[in-house]
Protein backbone atom coordinates (compact mmCIF):
# COMPACT_ATOMS: atom_id res chain seq x y z
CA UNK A 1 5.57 9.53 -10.76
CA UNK A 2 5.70 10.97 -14.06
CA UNK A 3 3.04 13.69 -15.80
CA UNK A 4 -0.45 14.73 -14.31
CA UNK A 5 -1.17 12.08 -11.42
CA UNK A 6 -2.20 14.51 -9.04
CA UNK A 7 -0.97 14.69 -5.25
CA UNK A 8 -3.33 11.97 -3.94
CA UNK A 9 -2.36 9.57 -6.04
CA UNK A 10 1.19 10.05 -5.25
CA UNK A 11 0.62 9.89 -1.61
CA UNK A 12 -1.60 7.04 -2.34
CA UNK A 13 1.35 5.07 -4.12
CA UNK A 14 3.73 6.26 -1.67
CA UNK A 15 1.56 5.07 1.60
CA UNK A 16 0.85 1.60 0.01
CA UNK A 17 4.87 1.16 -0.49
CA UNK A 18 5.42 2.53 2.96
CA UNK A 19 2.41 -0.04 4.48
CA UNK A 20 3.55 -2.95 2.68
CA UNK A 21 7.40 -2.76 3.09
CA UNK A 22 6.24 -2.45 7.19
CA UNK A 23 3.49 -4.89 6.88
CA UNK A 24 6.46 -7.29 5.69
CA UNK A 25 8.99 -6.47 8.52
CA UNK A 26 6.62 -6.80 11.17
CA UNK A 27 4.90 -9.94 10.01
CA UNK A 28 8.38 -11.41 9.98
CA UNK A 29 9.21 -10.17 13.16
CA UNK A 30 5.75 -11.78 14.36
CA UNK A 31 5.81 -15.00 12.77
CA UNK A 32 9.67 -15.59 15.12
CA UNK A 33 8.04 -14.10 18.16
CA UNK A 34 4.54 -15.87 17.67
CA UNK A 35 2.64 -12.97 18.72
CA UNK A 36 -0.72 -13.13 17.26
CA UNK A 37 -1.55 -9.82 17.51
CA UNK A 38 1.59 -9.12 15.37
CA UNK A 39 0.50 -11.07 12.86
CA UNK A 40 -3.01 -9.58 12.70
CA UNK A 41 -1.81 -6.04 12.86
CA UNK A 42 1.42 -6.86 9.44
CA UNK A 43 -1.93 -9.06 7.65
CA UNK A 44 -3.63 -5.19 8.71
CA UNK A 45 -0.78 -3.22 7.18
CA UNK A 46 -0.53 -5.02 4.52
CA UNK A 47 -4.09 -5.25 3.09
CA UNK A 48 -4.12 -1.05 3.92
CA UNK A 49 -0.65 -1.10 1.58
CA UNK A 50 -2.49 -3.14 -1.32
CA UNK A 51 -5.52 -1.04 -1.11
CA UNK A 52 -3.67 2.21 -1.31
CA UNK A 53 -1.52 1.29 -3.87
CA UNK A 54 -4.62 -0.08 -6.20
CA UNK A 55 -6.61 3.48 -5.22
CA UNK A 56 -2.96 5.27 -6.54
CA UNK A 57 -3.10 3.03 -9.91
CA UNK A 58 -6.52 3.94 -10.62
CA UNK A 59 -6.10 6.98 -9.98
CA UNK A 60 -3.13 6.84 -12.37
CA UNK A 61 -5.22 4.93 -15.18
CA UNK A 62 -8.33 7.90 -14.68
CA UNK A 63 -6.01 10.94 -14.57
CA UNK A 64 -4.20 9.17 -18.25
CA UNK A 65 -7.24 8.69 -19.70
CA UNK A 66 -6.81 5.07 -20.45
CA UNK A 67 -10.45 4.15 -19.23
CA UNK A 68 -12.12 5.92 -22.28
């Protein structure tokens, strides 16, 4: 993550890969096992790695100054 992001965006970006990548595995893992609650916990993980990556882009975009 290159210049002045700031920490929280880089945990941000870093928590979204992290909840997505495991969002992914355990959806997989749920859709062989057809556990339902599997499913709705990866569908959880994933939405919580989408949102955190979004918050980590804006918080890219504001800290760049590209929303002036």
């Amino acid at each position: 993550m290159p210049d002045n992001v700031g920490s929280s965006g880089v945990i941000a970006r870093f928590a979204g890969k992290a909840f997505v990548a495991f969002g992914f595995i355990l959806g997989t893992y749920g859709l062989t096992e057809g556990s339902e609650t599997i499913k709705q916990t990866a569908l959880g993980l994933l939405v919580a790695g989408v949102l955190a990556s979004a918050y980590g882009a804006y918080h890219w975009i504001r800290n760049r100054d590209v929303t002036r």
